[in-house]
C-alpha atoms as a PDB file:
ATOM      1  CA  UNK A   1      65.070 102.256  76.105  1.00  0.00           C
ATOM      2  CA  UNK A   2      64.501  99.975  78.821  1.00  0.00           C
ATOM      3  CA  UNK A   3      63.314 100.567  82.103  1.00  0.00           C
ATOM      4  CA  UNK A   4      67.466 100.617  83.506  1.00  0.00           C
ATOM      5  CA  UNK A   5      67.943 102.936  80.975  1.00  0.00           C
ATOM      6  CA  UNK A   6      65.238 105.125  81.609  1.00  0.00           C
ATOM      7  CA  UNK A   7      66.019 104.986  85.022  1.00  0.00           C
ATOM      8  CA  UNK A   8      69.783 106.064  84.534  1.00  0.00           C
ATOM      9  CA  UNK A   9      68.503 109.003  82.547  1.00  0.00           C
ATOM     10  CA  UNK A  10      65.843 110.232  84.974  1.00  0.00           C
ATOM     11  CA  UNK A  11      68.484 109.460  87.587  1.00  0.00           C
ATOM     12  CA  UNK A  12      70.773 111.887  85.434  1.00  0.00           C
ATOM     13  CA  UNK A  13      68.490 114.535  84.754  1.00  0.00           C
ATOM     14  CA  UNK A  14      67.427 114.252  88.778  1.00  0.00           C
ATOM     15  CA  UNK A  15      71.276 114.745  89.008  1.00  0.00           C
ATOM     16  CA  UNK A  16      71.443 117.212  86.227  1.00  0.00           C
ATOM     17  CA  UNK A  17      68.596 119.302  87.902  1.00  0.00           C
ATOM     18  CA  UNK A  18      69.954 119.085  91.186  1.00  0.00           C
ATOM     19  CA  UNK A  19      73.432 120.110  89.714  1.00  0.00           C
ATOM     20  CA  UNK A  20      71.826 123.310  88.478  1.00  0.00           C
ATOM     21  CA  UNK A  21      69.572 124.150  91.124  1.00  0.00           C
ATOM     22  CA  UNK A  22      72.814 123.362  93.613  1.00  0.00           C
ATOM     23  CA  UNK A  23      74.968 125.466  91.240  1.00  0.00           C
ATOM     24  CA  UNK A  24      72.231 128.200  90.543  1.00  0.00           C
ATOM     25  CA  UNK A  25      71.864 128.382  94.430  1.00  0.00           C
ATOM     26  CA  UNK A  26      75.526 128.498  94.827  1.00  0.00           C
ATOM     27  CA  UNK A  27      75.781 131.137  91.841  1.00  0.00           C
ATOM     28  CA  UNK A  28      72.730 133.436  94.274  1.00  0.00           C
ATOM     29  CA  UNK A  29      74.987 132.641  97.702  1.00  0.00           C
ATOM     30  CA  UNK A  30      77.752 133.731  95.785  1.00  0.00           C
ATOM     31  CA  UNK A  31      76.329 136.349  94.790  1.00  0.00           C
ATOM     32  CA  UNK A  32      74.601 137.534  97.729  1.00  0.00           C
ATOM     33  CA  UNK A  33      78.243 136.689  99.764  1.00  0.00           C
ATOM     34  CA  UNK A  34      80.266 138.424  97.197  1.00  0.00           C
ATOM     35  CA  UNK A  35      77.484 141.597  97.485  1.00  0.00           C
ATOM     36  CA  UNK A  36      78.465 141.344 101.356  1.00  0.00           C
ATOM     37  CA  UNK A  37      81.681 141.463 100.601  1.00  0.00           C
ATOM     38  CA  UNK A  38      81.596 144.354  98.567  1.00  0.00           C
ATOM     39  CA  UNK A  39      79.986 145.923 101.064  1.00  0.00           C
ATOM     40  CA  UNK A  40      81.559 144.987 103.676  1.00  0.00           C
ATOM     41  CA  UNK A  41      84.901 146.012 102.193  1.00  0.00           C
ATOM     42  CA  UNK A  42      83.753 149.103 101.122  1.00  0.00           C
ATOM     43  CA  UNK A  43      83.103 149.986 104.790  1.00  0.00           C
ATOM     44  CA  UNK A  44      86.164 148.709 105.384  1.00  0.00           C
ATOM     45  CA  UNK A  45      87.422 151.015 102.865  1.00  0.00           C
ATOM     46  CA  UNK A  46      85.801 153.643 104.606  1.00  0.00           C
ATOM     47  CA  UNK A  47      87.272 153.095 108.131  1.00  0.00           C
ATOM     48  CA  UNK A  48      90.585 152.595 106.451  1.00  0.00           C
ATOM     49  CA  UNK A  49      89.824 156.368 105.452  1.00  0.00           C
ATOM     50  CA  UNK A  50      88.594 157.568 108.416  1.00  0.00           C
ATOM     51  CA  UNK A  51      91.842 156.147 110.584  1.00  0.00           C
ATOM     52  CA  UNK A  52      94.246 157.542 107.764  1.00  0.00           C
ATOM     53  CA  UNK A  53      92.407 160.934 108.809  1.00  0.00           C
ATOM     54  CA  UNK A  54      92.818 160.495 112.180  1.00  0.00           C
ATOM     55  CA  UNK A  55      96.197 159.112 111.924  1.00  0.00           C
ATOM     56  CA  UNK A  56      97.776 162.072 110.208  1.00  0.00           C
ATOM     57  CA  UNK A  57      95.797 164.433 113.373  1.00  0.00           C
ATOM     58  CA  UNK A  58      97.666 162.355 115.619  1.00  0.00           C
ATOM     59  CA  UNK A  59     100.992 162.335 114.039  1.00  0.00           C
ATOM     60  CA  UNK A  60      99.979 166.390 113.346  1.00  0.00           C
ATOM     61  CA  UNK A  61      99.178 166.527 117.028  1.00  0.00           C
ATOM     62  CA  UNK A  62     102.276 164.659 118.119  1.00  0.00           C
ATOM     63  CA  UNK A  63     104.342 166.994 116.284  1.00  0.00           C
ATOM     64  CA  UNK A  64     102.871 169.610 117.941  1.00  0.00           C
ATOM     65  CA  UNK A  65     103.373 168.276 121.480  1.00  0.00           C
ATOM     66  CA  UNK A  66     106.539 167.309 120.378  1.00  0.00           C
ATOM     67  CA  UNK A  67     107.005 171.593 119.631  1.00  0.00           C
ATOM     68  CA  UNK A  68     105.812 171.819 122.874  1.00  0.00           C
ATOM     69  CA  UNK A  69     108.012 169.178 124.752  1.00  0.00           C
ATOM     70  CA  UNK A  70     110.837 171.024 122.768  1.00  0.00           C
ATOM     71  CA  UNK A  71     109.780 174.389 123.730  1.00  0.00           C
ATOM     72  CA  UNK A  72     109.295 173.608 127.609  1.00  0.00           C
ATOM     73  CA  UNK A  73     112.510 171.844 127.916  1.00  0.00           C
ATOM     74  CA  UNK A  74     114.120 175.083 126.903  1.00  0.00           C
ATOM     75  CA  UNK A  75     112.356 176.888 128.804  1.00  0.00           C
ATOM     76  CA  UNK A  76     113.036 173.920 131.852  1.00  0.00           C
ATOM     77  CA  UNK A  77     116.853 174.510 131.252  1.00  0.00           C
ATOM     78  CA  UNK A  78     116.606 178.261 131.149  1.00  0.00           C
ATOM     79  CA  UNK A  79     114.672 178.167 134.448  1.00  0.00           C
ATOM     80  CA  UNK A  80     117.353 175.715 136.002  1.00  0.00           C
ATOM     81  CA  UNK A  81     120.285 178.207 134.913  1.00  0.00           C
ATOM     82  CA  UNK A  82     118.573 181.034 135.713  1.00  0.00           C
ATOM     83  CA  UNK A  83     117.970 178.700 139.460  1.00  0.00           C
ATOM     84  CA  UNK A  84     121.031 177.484 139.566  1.00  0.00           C
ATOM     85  CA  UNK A  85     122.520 180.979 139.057  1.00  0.00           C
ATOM     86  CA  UNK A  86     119.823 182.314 141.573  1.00  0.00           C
ATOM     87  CA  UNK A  87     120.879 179.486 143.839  1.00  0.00           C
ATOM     88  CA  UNK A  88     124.811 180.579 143.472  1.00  0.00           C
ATOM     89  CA  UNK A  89     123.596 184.488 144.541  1.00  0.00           C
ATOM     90  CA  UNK A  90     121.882 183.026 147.605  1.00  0.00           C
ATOM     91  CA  UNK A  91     124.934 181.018 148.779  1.00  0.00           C
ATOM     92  CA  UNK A  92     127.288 184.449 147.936  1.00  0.00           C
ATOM     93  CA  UNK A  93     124.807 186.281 149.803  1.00  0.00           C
ATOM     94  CA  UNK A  94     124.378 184.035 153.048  1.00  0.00           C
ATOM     95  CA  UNK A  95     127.875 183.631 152.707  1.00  0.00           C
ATOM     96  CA  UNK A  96     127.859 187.349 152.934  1.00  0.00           C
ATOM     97  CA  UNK A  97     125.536 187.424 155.585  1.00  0.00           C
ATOM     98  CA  UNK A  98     127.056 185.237 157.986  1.00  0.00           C
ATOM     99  CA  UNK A  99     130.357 186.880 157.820  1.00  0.00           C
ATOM    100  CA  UNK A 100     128.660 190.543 158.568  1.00  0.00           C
ATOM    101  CA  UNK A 101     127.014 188.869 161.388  1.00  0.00           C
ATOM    102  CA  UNK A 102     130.244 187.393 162.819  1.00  0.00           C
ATOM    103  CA  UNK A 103     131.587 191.289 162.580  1.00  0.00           C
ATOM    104  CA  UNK A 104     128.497 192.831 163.760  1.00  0.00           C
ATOM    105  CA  UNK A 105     129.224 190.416 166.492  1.00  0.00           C
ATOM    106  CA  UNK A 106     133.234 191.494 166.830  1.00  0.00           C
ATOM    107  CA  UNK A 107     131.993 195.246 166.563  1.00  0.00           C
ATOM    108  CA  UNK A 108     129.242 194.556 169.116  1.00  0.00           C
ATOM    109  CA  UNK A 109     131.859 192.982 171.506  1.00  0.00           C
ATOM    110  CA  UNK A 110     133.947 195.382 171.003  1.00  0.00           C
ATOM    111  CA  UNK A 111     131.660 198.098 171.823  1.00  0.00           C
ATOM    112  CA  UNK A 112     130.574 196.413 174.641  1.00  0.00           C
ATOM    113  CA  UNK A 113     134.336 196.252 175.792  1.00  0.00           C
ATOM    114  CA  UNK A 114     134.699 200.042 175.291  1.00  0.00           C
ATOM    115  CA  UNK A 115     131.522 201.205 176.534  1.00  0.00           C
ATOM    116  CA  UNK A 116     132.365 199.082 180.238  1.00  0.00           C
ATOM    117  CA  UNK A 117     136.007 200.945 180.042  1.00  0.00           C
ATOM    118  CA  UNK A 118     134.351 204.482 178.826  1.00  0.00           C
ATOM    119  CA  UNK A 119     131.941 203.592 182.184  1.00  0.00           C
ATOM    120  CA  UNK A 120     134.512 202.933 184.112  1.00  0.00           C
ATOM    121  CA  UNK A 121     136.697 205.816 183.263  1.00  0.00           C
ATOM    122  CA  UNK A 122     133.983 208.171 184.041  1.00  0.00           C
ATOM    123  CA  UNK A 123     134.045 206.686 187.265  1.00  0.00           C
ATOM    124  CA  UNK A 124     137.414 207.308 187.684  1.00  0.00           C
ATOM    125  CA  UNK A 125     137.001 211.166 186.407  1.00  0.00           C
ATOM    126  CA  UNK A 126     134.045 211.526 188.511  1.00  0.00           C
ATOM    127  CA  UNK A 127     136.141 210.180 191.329  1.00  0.00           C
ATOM    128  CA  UNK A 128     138.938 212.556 190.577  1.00  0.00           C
ATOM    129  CA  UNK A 129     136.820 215.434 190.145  1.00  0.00           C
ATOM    130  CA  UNK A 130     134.910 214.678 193.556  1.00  0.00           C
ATOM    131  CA  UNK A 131     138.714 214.369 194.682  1.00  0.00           C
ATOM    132  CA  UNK A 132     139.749 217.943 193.076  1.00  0.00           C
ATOM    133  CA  UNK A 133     136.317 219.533 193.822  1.00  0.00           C
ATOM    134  CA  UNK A 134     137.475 218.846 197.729  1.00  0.00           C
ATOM    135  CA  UNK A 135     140.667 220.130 197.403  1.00  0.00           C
ATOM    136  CA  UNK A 136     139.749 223.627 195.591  1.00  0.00           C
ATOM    137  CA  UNK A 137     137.205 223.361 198.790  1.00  0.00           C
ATOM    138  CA  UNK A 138     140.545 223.072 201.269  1.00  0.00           C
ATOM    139  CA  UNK A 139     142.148 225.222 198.873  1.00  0.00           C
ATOM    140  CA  UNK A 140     139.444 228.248 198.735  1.00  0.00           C
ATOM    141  CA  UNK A 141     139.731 227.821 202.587  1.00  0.00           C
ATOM    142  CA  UNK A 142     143.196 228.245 202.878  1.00  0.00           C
ATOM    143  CA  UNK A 143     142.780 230.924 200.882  1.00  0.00           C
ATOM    144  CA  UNK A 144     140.262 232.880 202.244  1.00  0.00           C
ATOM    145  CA  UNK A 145     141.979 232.166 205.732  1.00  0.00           C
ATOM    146  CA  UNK A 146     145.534 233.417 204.240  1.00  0.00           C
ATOM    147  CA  UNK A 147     143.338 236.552 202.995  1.00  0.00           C
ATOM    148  CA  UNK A 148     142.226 237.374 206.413  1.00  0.00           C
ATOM    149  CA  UNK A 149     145.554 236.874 207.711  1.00  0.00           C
ATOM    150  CA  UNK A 150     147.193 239.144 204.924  1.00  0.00           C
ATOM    151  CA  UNK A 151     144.266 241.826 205.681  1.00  0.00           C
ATOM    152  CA  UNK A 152     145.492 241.415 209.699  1.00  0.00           C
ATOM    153  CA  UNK A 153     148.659 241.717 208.893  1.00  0.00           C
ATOM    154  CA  UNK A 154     148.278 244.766 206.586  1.00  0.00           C
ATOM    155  CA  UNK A 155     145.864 246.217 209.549  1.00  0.00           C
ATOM    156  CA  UNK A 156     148.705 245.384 212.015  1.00  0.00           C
ATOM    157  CA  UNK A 157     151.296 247.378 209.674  1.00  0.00           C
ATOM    158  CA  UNK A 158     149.291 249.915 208.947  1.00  0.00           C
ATOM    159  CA  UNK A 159     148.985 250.228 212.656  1.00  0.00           C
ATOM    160  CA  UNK A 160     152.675 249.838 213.414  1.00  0.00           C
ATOM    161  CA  UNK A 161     153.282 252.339 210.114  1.00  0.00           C
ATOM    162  CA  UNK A 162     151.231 254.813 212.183  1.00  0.00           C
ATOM    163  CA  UNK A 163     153.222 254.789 215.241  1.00  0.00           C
ATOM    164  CA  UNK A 164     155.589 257.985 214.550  1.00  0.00           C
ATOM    165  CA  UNK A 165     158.714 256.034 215.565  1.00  0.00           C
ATOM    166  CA  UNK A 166     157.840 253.637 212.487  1.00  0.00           C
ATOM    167  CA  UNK A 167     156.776 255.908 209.865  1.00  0.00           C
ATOM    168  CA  UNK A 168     160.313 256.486 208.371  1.00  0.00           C
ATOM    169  CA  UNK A 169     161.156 252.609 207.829  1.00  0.00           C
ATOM    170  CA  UNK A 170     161.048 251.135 204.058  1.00  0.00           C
ATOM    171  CA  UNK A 171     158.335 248.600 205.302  1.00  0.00           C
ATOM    172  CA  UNK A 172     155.819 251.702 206.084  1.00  0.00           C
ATOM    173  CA  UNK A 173     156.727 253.509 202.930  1.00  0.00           C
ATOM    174  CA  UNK A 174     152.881 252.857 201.356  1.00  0.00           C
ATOM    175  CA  UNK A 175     151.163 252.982 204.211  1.00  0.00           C
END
């Protein structure tokens, strides 16, 4: 073999080696990278897991605030009848309200009417009965003073009755 050749062949077995070593420390990165990616897939695997888990707690919890949303709503619409029928009581009620006031203020004008002609008639009574009270006054007086005439005159018949030329007249029968 000549010195080419020889050359060529070392050249080829320098190639050869360095093949192998390239592909032997391609084969270990490969290795090592597909070891990483084992791994790192397995963890992957395992967070995959872990959101799945707490996926289905927050679809579990969403159906549960869903229940909830549900619930309170009813509850909201209940509680805005029940207002809403409270509301309508109110309005019947101040409706109720203002139109006793307007009669309490009718009745008190009224009152107010009748008690000025109730004071005004017992002025008018106590006028009258000041009025009367003064004439039974005159009236006792002409009384008492037709009395003491009637007891004159009865003296002065009796007297007259006496006298013996009067005693048989009618007018001196009872006396």
């Amino acid at each position: 073999m000549s010195a080419i050749g020889t050359s060529i062949n070392v050249g080829m077995v320098a190639l050869i080696v360095v093949s192998l070593v390239g592909t032997a420390g391609a084969t270990v990165v490969y290795q090592d990278s597909a070891d990483d990616l084992r791994s790192q897939n397995e963890e992957l695997r395992s967070q995959n897991e872990e959101l799945r888990t707490q996926l289905n707690a927050t679809r579990s919890d969403l159906e549960d605030a869903r229940e909830q949303v549900d619930t309170l709503e009813s509850r909201l619409e209940t509680r805005t009848q029940d207002v809403d029928q409270v509301t309508g009581e109110l309005e019947r009620a101040e409706s109720e309200l203002s139109a006793t006031e307007e009669e309490l203020d009718r009745t008190t004008s009224e009152l107010q009417q009748a008690e000025d002609s109730k004071n005004e008639t017992i002025e008018n009574l106590r006028s009258e009965i000041e009025n009367l009270e003064g004439r039974i006054r005159v009236l006792e007086n002409e009384n008492e003073n037709l009395r003491n005439e009637n007891s004159r005159l009865e003296s002065d018949l009796r007297s007259l009755c006496s006298d013996e030329e009067n005693e048989d007249k009618a007018e001196c029968d009872d006396y």
